[in-house]
C-alpha atoms as a PDB file:
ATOM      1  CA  UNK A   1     150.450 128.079  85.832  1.00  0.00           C
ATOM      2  CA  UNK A   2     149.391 127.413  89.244  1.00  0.00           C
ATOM      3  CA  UNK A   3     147.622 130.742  89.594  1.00  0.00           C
ATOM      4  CA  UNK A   4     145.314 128.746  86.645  1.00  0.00           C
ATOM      5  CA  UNK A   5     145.281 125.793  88.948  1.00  0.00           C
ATOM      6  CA  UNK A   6     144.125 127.515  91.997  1.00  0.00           C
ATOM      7  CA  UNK A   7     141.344 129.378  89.683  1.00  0.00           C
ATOM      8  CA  UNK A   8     139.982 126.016  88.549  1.00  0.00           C
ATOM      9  CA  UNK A   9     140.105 124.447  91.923  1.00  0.00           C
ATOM     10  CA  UNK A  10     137.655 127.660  93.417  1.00  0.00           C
ATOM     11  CA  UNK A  11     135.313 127.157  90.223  1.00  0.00           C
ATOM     12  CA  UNK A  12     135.245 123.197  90.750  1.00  0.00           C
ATOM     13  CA  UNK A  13     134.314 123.879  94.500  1.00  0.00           C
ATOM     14  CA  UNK A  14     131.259 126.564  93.913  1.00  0.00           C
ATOM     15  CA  UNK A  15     129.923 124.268  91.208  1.00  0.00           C
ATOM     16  CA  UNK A  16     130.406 121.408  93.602  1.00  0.00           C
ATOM     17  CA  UNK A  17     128.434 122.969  95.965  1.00  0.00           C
ATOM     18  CA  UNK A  18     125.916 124.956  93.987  1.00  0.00           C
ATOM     19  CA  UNK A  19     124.910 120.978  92.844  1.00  0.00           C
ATOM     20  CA  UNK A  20     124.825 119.883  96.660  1.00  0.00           C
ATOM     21  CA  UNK A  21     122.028 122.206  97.893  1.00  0.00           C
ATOM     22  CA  UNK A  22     120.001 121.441  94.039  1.00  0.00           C
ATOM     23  CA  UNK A  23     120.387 117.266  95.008  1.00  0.00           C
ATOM     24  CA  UNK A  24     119.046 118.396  98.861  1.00  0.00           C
ATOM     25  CA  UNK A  25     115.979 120.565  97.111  1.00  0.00           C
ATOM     26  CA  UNK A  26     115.395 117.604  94.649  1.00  0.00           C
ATOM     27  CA  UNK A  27     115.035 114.876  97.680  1.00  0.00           C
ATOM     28  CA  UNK A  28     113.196 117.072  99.795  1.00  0.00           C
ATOM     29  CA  UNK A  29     110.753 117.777  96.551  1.00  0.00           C
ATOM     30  CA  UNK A  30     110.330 113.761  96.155  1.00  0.00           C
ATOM     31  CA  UNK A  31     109.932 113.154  99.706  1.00  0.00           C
ATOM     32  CA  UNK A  32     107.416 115.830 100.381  1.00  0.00           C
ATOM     33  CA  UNK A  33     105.112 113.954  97.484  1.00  0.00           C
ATOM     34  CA  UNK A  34     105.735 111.150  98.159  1.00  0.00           C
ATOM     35  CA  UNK A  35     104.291 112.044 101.529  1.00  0.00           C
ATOM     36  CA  UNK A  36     101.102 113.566  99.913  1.00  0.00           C
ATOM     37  CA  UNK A  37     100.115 110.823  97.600  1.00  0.00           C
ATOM     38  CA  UNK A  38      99.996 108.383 100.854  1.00  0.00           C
ATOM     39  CA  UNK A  39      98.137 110.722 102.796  1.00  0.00           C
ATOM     40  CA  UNK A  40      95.892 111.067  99.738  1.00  0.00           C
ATOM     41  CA  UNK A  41      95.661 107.240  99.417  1.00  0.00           C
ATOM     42  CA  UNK A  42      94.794 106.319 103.093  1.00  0.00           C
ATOM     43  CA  UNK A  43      92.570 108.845 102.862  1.00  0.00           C
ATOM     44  CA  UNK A  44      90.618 107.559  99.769  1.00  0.00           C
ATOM     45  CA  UNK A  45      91.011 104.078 100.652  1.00  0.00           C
ATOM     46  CA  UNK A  46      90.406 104.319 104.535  1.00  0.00           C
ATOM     47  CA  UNK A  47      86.967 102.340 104.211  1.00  0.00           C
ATOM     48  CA  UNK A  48      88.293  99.412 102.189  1.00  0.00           C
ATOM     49  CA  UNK A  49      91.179  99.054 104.866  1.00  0.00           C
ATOM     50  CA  UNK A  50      88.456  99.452 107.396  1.00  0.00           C
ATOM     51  CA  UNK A  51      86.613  96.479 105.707  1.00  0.00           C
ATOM     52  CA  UNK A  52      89.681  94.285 105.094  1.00  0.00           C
ATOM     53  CA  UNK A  53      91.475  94.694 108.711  1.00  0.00           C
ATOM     54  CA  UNK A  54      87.880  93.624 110.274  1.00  0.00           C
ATOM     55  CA  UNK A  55      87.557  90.777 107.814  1.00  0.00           C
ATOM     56  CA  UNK A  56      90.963  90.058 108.999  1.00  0.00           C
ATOM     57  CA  UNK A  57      89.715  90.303 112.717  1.00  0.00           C
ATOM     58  CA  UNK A  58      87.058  88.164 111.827  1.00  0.00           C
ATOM     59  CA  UNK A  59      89.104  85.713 110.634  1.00  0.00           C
ATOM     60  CA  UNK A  60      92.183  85.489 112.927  1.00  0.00           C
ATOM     61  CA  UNK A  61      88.965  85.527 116.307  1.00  0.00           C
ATOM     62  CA  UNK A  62      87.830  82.069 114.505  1.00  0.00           C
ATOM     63  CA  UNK A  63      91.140  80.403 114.374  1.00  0.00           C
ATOM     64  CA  UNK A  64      91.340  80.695 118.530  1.00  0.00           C
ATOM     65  CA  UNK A  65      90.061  77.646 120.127  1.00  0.00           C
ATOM     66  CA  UNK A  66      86.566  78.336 120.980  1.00  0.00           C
ATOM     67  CA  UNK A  67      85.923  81.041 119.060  1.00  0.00           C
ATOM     68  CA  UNK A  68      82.814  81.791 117.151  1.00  0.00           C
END
């Protein structure tokens, strides 16, 4: 009986960690596109930030007290 014990225990563990290093491949999958789509969308959208941050400059250099 406990020679059936000890052989489910070592099976539990190897599945345990078999499942460990697939949930670390999974996150470092998702971060890694994660981290391509932004780089993708500052890329494509670097103008319109461009334009909106110096709108933005525009507007914040009126608000001081004798500004333009």
């Amino acid at each position: 009986m406990i020679d059936r014990i000890v052989v489910w225990a070592m099976s539990l563990k190897a599945r345990v960690s078999e499942e460990h290093g697939q949930d670390l491949t999974e996150y470092a999958l998702l971060t890694g596109g994660i981290a391509i789509m932004l780089i993708t969308a500052v890329g494509l959208f670097s103008g319109a930030f461009e334009t909106w941050f110096g709108g933005m400059a525009t507007w914040v250099e009126g608000l001081a007290p004798g500004g333009s």
